[in-house]
C-alpha atoms as a PDB file:
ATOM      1  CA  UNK A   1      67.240   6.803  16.557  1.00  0.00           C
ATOM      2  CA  UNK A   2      67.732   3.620  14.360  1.00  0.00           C
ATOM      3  CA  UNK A   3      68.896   3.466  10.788  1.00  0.00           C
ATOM      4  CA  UNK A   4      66.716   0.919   9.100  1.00  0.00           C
ATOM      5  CA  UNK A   5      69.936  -1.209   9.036  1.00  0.00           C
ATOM      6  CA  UNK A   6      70.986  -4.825  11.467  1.00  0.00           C
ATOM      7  CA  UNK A   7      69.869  -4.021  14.735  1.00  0.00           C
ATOM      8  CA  UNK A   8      73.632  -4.963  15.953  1.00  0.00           C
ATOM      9  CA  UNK A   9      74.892  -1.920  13.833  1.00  0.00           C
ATOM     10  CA  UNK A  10      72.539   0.629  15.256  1.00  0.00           C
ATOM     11  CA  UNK A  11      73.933  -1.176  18.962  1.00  0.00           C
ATOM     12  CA  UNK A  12      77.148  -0.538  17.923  1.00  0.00           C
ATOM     13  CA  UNK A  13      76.967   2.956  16.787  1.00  0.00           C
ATOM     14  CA  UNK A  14      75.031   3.886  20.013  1.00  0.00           C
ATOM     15  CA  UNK A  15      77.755   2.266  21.929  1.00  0.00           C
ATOM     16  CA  UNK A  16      80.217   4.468  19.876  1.00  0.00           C
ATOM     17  CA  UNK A  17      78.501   7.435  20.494  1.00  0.00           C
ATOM     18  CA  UNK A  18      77.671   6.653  23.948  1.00  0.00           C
ATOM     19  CA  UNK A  19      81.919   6.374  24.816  1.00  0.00           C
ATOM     20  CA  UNK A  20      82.486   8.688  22.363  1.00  0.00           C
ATOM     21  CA  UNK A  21      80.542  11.653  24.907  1.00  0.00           C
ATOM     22  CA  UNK A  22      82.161   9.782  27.655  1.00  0.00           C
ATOM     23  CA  UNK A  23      85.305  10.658  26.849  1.00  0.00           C
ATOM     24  CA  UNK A  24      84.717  14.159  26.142  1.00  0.00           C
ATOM     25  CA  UNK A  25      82.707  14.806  29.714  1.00  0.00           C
ATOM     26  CA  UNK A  26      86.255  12.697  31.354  1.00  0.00           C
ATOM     27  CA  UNK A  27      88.428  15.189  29.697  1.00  0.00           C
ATOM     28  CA  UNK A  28      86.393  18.181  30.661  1.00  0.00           C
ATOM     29  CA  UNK A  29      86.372  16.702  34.178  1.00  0.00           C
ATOM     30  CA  UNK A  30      89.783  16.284  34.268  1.00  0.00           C
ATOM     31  CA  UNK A  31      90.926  19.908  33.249  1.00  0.00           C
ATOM     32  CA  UNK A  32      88.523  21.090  35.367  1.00  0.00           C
ATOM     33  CA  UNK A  33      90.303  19.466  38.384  1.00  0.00           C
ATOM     34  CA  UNK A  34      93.958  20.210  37.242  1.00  0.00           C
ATOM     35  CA  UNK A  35      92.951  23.680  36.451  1.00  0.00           C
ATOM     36  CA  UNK A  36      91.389  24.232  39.922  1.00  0.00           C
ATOM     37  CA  UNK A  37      88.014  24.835  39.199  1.00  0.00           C
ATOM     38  CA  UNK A  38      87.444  21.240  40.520  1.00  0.00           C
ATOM     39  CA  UNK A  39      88.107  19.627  43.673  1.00  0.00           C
ATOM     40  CA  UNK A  40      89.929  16.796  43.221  1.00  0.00           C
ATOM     41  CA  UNK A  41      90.273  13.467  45.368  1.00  0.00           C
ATOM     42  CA  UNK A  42      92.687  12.729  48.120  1.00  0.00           C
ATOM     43  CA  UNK A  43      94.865  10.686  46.164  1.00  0.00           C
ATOM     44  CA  UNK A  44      97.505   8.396  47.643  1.00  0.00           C
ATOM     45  CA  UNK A  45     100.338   6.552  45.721  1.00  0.00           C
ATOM     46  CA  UNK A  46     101.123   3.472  47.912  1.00  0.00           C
ATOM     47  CA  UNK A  47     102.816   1.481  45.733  1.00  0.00           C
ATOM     48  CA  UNK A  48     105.805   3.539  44.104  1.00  0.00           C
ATOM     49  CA  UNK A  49     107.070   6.747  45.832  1.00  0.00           C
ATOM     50  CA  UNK A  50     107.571   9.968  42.643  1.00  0.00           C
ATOM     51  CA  UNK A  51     111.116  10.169  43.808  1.00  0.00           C
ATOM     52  CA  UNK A  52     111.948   6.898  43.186  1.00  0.00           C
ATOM     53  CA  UNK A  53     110.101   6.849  39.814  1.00  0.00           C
ATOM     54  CA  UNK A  54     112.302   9.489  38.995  1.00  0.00           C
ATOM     55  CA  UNK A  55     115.271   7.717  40.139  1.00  0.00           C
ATOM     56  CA  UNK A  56     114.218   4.797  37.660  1.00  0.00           C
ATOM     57  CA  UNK A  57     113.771   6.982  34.741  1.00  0.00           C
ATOM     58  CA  UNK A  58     117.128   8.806  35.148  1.00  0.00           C
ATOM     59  CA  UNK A  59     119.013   5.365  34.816  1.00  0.00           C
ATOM     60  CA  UNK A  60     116.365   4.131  32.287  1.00  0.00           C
ATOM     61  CA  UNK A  61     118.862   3.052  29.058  1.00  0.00           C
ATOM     62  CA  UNK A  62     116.129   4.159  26.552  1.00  0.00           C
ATOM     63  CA  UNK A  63     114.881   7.391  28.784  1.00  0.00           C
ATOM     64  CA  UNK A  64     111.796   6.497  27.857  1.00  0.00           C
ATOM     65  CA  UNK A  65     108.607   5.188  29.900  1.00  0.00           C
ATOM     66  CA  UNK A  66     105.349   3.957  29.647  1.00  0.00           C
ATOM     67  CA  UNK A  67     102.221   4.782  32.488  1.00  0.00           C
ATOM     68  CA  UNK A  68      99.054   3.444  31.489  1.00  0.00           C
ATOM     69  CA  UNK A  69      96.021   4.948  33.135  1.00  0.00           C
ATOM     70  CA  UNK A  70      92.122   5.100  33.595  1.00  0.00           C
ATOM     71  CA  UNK A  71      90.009   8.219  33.979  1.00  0.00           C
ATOM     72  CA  UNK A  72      90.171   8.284  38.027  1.00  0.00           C
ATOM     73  CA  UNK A  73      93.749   9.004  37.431  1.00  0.00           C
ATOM     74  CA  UNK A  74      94.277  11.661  34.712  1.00  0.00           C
ATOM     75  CA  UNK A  75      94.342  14.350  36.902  1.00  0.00           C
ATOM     76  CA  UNK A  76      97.280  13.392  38.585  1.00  0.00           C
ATOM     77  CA  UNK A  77      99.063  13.874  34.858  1.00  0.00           C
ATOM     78  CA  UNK A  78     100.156  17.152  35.618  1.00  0.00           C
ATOM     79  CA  UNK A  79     101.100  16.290  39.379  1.00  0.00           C
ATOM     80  CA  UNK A  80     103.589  13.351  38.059  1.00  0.00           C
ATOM     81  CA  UNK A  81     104.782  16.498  34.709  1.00  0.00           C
ATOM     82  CA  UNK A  82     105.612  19.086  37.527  1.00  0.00           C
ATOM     83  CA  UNK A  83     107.075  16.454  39.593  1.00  0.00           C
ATOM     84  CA  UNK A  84     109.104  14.656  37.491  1.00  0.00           C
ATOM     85  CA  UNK A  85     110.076  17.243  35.913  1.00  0.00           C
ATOM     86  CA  UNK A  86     109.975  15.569  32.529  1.00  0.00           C
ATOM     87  CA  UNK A  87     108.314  16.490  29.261  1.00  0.00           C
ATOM     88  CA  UNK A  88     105.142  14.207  28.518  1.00  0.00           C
ATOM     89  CA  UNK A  89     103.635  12.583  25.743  1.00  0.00           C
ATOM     90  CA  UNK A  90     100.119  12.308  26.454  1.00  0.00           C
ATOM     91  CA  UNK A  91      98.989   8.998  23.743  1.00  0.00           C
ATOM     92  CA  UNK A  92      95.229   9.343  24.002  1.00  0.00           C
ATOM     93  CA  UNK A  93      92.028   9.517  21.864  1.00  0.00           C
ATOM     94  CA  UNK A  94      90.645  12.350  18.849  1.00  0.00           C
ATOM     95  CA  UNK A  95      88.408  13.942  21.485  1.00  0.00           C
ATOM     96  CA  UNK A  96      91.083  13.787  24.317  1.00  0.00           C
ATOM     97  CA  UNK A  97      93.223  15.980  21.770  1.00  0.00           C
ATOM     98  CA  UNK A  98      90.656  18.330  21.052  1.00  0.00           C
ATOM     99  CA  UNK A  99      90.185  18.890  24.723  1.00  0.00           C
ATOM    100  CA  UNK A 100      93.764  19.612  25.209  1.00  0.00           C
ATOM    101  CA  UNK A 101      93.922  22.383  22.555  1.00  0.00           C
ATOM    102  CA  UNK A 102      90.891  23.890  24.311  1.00  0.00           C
ATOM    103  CA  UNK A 103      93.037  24.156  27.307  1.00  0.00           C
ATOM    104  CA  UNK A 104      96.164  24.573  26.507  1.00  0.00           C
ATOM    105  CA  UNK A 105      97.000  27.634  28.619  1.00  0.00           C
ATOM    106  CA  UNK A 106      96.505  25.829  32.034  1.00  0.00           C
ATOM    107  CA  UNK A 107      98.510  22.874  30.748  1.00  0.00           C
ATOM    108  CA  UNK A 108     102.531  23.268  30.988  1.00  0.00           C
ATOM    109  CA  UNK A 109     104.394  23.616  27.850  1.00  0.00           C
ATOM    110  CA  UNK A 110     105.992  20.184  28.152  1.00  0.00           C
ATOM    111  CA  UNK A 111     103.413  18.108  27.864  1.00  0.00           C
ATOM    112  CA  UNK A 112     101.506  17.581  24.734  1.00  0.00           C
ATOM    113  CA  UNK A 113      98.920  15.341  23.701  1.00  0.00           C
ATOM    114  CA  UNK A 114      98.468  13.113  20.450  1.00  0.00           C
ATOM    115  CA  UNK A 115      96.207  10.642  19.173  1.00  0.00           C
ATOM    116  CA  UNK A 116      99.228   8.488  17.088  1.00  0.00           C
ATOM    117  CA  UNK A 117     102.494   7.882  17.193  1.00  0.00           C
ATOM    118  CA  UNK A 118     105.334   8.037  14.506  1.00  0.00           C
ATOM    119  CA  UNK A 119     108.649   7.198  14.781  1.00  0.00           C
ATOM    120  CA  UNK A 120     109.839  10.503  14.958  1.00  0.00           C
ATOM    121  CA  UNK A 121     107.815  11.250  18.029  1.00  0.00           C
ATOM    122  CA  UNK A 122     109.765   8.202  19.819  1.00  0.00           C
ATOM    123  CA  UNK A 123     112.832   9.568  18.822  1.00  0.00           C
ATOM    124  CA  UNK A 124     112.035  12.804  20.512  1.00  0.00           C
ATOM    125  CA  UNK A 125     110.543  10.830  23.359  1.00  0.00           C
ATOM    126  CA  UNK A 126     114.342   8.712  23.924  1.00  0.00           C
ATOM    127  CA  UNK A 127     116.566  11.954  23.392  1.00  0.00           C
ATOM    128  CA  UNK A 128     114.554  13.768  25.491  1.00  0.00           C
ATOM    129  CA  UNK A 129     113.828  11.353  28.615  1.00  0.00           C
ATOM    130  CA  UNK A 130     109.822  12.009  27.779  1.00  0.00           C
ATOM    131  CA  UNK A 131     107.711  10.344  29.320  1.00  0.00           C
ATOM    132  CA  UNK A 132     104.830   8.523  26.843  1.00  0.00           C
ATOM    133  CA  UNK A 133     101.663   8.457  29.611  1.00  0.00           C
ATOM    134  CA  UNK A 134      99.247   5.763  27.565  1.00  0.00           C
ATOM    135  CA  UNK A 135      95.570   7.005  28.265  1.00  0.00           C
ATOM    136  CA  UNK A 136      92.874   4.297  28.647  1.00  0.00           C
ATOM    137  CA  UNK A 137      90.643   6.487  26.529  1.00  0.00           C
ATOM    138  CA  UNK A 138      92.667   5.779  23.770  1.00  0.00           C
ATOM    139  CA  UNK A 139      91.673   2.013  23.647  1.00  0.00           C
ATOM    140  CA  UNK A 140      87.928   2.764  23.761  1.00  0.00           C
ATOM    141  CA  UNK A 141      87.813   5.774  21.313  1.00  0.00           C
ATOM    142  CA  UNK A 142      88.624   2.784  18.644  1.00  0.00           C
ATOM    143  CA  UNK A 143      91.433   4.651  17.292  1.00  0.00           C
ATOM    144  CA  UNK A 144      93.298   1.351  18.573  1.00  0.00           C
ATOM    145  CA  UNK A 145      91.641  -0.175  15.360  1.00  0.00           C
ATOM    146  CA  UNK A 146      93.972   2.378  13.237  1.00  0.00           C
ATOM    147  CA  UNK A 147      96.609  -0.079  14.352  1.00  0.00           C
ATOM    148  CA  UNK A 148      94.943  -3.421  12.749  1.00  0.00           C
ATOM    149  CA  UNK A 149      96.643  -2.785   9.728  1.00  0.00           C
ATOM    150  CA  UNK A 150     100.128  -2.515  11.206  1.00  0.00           C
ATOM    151  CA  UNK A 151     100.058  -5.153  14.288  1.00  0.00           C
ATOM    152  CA  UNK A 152      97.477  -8.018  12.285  1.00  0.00           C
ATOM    153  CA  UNK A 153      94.961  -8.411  15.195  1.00  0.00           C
ATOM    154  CA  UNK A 154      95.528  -6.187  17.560  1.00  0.00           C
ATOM    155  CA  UNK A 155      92.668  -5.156  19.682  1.00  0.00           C
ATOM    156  CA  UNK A 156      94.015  -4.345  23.077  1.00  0.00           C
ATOM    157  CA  UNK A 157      95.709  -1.495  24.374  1.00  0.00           C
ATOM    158  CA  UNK A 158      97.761  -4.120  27.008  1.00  0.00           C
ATOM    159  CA  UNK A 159      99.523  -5.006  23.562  1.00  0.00           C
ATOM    160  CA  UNK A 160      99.478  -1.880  22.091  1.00  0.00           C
ATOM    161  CA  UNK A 161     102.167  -0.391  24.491  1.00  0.00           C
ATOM    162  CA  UNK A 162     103.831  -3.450  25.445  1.00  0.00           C
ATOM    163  CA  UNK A 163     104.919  -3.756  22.091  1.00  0.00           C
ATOM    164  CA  UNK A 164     106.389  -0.267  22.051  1.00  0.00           C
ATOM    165  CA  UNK A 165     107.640  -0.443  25.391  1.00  0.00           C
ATOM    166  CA  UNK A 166     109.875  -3.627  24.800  1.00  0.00           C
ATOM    167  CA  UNK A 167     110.925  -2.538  21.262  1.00  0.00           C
ATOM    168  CA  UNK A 168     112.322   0.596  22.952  1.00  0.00           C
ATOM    169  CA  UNK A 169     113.532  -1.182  26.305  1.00  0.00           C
ATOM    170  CA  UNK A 170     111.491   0.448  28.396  1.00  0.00           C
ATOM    171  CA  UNK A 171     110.501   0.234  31.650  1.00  0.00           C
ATOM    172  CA  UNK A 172     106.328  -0.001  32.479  1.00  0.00           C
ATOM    173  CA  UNK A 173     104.619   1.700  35.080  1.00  0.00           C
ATOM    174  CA  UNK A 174     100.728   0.905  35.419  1.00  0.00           C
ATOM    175  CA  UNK A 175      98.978   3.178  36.851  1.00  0.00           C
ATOM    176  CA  UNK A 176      95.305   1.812  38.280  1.00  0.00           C
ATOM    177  CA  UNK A 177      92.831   3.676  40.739  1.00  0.00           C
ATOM    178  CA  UNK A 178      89.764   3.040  42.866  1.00  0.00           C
ATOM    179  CA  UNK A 179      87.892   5.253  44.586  1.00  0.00           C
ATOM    180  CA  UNK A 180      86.934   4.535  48.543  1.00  0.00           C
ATOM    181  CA  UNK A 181      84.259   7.298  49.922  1.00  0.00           C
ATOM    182  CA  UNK A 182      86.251  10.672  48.556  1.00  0.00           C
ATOM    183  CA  UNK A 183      89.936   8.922  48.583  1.00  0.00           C
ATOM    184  CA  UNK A 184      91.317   7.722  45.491  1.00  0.00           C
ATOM    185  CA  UNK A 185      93.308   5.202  46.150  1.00  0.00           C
ATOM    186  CA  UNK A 186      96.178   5.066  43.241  1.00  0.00           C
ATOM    187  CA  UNK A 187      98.479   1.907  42.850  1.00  0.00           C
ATOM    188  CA  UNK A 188     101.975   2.900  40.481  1.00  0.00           C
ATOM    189  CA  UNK A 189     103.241  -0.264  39.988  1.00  0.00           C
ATOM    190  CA  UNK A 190     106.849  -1.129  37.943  1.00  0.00           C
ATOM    191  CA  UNK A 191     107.422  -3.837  35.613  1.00  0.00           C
ATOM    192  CA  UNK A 192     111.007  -3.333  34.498  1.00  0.00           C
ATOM    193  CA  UNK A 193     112.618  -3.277  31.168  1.00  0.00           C
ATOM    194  CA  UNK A 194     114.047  -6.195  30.184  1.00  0.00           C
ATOM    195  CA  UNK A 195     111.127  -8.233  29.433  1.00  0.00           C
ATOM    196  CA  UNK A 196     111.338 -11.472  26.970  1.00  0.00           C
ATOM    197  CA  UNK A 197     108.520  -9.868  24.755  1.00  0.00           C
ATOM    198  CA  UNK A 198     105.413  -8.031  24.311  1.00  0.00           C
ATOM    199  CA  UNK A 199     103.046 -10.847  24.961  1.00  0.00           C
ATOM    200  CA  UNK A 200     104.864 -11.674  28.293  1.00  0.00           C
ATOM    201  CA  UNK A 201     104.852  -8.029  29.455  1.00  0.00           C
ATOM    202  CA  UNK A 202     101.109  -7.769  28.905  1.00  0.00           C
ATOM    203  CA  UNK A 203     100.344 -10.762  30.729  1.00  0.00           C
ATOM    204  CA  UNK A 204     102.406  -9.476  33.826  1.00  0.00           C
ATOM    205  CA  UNK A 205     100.269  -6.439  33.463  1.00  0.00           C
ATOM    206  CA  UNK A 206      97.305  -8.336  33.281  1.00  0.00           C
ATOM    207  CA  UNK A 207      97.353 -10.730  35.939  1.00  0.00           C
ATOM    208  CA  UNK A 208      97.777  -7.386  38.568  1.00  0.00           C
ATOM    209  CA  UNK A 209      95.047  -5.763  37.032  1.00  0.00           C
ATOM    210  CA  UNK A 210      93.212  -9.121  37.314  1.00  0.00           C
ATOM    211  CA  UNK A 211      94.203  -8.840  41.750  1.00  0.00           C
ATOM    212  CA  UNK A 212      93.017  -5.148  41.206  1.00  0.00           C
ATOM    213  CA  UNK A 213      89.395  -5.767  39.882  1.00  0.00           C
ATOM    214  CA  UNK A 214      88.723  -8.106  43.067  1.00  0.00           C
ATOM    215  CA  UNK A 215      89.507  -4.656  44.948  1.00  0.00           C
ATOM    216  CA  UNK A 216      87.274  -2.999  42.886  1.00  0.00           C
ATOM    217  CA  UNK A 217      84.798  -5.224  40.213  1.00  0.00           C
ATOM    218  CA  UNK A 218      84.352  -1.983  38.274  1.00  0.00           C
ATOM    219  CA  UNK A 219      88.028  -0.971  37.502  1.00  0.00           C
ATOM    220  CA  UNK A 220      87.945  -3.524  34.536  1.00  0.00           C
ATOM    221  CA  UNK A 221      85.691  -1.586  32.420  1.00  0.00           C
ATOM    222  CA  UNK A 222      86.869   1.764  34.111  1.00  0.00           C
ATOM    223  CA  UNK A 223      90.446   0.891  32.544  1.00  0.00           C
ATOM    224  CA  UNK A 224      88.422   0.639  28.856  1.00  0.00           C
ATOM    225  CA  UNK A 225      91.190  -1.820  27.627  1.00  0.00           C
ATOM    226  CA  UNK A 226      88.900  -2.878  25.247  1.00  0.00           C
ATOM    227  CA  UNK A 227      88.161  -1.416  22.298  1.00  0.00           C
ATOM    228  CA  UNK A 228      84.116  -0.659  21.465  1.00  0.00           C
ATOM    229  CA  UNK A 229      84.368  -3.532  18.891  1.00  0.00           C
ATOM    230  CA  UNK A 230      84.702  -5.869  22.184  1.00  0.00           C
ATOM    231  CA  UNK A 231      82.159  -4.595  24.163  1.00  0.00           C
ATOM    232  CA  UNK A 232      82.356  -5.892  28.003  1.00  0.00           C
ATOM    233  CA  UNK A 233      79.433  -7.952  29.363  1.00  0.00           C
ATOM    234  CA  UNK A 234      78.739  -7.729  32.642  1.00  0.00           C
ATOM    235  CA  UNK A 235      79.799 -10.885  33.952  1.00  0.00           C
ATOM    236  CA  UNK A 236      82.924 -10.531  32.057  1.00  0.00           C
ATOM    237  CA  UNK A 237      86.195 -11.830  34.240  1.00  0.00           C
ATOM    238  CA  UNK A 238      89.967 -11.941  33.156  1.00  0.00           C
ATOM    239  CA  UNK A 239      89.710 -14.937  31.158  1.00  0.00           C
ATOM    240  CA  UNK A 240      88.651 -13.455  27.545  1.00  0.00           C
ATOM    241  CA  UNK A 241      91.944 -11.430  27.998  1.00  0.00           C
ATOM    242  CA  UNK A 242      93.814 -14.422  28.150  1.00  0.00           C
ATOM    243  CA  UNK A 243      92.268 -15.981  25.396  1.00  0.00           C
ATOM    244  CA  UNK A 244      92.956 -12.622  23.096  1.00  0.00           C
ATOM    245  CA  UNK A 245      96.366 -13.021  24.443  1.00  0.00           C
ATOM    246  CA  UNK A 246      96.928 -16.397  23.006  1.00  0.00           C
ATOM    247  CA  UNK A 247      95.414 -15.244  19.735  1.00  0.00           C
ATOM    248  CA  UNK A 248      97.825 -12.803  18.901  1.00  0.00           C
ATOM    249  CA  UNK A 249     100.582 -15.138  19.893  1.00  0.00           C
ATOM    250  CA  UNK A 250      99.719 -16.748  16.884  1.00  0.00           C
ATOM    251  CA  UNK A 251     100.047 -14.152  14.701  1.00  0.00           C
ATOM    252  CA  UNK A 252     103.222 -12.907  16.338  1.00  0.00           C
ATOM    253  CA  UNK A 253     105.317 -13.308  13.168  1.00  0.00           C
ATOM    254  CA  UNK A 254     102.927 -11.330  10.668  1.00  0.00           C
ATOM    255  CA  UNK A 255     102.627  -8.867  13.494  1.00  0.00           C
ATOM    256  CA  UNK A 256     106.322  -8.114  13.513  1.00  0.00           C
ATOM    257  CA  UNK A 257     106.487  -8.078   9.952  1.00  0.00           C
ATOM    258  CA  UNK A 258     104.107  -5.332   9.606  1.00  0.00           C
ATOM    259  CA  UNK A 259     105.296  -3.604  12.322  1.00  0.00           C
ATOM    260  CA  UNK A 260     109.030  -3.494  10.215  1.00  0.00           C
ATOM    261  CA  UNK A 261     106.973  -2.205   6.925  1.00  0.00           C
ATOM    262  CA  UNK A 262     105.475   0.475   8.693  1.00  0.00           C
ATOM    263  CA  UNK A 263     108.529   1.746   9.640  1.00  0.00           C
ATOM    264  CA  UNK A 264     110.127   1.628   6.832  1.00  0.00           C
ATOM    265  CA  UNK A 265     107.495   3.264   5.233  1.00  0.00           C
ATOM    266  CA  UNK A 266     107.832   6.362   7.980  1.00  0.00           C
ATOM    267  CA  UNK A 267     103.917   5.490   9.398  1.00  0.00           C
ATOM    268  CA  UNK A 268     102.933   5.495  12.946  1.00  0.00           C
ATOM    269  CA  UNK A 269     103.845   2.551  15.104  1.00  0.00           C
END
């Protein structure tokens, strides 16, 4: 149904809406197959063995890491909380939340979702060794536009965490998946702490997701690392990304100045 309004608007909204009931059916899906009333895919992790992630997090200096993943791998959430045997902060959009609180009782105790972060929560995350897993939902659901204000142009969840991640120290663990007949294939990959800066980080991240997509074209979009303001066109390829990259380069100095505000002003980061 249209509004009367610019065509482009009524796009827009539909394309809200449209991820917006995405979301919700990925997160019903997903607690479906972690509570077992799913099957799930054969899942393999060839890149980065759960012992020796563990390993990497118990010398970590902050305690604290970052896993970014797409839909195809949010089941394995509760595999990696058991295993780990970490608590979890689950970073991920409104209607990922609201899914959570709906099923609460076949989720552990330690791991709890939110749709921001304040400083307080990264304390708890460093003194506790938790473990912030960075959902790809929460770039699409557009709540990555709540941190505009804050980080100047920030429109890309790459940044987002990479910008959290090396003002903690952290160490960065992508997490990407394809699927291959009923096996879902799931690469863990480790980009260590230590990194110059956000913008480098990201781009490290973004060139393997770039070797990724020629595994699978459709892991791009899968990933949502865009938010619905930059909608992906179908012959989109890794070079936009770069370009955005650049961009906020730029603006690195008014980005770090806000960030300082905010915290001084006790908002989320």
């Amino acid at each position: 149904m249209t509004t009367g309004a610019d065509p482009r608007e009524d796009e827009a909204a539909a394309r809200r809406e449209h991820a917006r009931g995405r979301r919700i059916h990925n997160w019903n899906t997903a607690f479906d197959i972690m509570a077992g009333r799913s099957p799930r895919p054969l899942a393999a992790f060839p890149a980065l063995a759960l012992e020796e992630m563990r390993r990497r997090i118990a010398c970590s200096s902050s305690g604290l890491m970052i896993v970014s993943a797409h839909f195809s791998t949010y089941f394995l959430l509760l595999d990696l909380a058991s295993l780990l045997g970490l608590p979890f902060l689950v970073l991920t959009s409104e209607e990922g939340v609201a899914v959570w609180r709906e099923n609460r009782a076949s989720i552990p105790s330690a791991v709890r979702f939110v749709s921001a972060l304040t400083p307080g929560d990264l304390r708890d995350c460093r003194q506790r060794r938790c473990v912030l897993f960075c959902m790809a939902d929460f770039a699409t659901s557009g709540l990555a536009n709540a941190y505009v204000p804050l980080l100047g142009r920030l429109h890309y969840l790459t940044i987002a965490w990479a910008k959290i991640a090396t003002r903690l120290g952290c160490d960065v663990y992508p997490v990407i998946a394809y699927h291959r007949d009923d096996r879902l294939d799931v690469m863990v990959d480790h980009v260590p702490s230590g990194e110059a800066d956000a913008y480098g980080l990201a781009a490290c991240v973004i060139r393997r997701l770039d070797d990724f997509m020629k595994i699978d074209p459709d892991a791009w979009e899968l990933a949502g690392l865009f938010t619905d303001s930059h909608p992906i066109a179908e012959d989109y390829d890794a070079e936009p990304a770069r370009r955005e990259l650049l961009l906020l380069a730029q603006s690195d100095v008014a980005i770090r100045s806000a960030l300082r505000s905010a915290l001084a002003r006790g908002g989320p980061v």
